[in-house]
Protein backbone atom coordinates (compact mmCIF):
# COMPACT_ATOMS: atom_id res chain seq x y z
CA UNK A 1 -70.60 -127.44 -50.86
CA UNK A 2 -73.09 -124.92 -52.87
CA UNK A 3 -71.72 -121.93 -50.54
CA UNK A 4 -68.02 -123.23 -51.65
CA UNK A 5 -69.31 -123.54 -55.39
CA UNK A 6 -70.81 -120.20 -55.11
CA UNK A 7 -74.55 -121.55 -55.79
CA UNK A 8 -77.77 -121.23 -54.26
CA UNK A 9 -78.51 -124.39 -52.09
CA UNK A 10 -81.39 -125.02 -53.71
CA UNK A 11 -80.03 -124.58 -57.46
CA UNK A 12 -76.90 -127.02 -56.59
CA UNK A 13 -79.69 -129.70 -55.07
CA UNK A 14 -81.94 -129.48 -58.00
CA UNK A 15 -78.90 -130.40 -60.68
CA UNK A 16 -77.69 -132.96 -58.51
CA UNK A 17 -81.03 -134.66 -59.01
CA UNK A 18 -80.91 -133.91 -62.57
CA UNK A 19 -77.63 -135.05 -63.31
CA UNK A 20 -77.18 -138.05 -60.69
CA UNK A 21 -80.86 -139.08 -60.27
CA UNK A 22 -80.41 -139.01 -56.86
CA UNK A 23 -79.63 -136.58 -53.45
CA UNK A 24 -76.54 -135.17 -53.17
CA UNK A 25 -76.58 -137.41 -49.52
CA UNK A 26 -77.08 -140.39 -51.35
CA UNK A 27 -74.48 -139.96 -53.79
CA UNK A 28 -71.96 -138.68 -51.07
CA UNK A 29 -72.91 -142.20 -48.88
CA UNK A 30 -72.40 -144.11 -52.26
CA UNK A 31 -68.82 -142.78 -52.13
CA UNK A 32 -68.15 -143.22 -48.86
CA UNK A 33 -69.08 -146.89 -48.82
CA UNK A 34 -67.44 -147.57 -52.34
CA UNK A 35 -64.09 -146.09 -50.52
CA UNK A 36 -65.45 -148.66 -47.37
CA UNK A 37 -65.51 -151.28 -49.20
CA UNK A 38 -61.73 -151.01 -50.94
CA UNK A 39 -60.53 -150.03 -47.28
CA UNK A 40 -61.93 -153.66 -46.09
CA UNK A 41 -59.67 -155.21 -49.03
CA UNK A 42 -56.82 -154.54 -47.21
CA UNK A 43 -58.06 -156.91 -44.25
CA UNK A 44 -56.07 -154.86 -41.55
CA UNK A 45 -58.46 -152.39 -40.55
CA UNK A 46 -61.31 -152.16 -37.64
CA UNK A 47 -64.91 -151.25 -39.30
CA UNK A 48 -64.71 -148.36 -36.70
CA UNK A 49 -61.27 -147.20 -38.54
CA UNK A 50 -62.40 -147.56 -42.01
CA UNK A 51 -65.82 -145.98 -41.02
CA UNK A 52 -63.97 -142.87 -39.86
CA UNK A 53 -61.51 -143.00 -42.81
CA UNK A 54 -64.03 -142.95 -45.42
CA UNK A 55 -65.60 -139.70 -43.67
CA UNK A 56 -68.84 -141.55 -41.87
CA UNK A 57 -69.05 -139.52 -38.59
CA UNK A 58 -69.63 -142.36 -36.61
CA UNK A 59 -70.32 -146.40 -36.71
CA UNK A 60 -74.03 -145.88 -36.47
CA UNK A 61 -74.16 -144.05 -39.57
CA UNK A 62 -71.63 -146.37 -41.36
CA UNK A 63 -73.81 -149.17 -39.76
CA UNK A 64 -77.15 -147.78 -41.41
CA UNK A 65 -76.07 -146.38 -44.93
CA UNK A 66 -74.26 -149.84 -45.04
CA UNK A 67 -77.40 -151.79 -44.61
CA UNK A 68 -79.39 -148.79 -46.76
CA UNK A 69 -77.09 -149.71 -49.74
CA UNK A 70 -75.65 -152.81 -49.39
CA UNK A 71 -78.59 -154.77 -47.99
CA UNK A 72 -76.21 -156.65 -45.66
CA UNK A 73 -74.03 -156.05 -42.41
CA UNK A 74 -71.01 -154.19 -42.98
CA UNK A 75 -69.34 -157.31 -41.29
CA UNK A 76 -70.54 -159.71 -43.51
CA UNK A 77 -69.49 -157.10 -46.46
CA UNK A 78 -65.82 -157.64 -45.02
CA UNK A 79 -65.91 -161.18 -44.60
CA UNK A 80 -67.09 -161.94 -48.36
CA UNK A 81 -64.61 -159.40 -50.01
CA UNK A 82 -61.34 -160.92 -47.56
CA UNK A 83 -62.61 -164.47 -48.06
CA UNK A 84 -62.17 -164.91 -44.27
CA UNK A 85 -64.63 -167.46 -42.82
């Protein structure tokens, strides 16, 4: 992203602290799982499918942000926000 922006990697890292109080990895996963979670509204789609659809490059790293942020299975995420039992 800071080669696309034009800016040093270390300049782009530094205001993304600033300004979000946080990495530019966490607030990248925070999106992702945000766009998870109204994927999983819909009810129709696999975990793996929504994983890969909100640009996780594979379950295992859905899996652990999930738990990093959420504090709770992906699964159990899904089940809550579909009110299936």
């Amino acid at each position: 992203m800071a080669k696309e922006l034009g800016y040093e990697l270390h300049y782009l890292s530094g205001y993304f602290n600033r300004f979000f109080k946080s990495g530019f990895n966490d607030v990248l996963n925070r999106i992702r799982i945000d766009n998870a979670k109204q994927l999983m509204l819909s009810g129709e789609k696999s975990l793996s499918r929504i994983a890969m659809e909100s640009g996780f490059g594979s379950i295992r790293s859905f899996n652990r942000a999930w738990q990093l942020y959420e504090k709770e299975e992906p699964r159990q995420t899904q089940k809550r926000l579909t009110g299936d039992s």
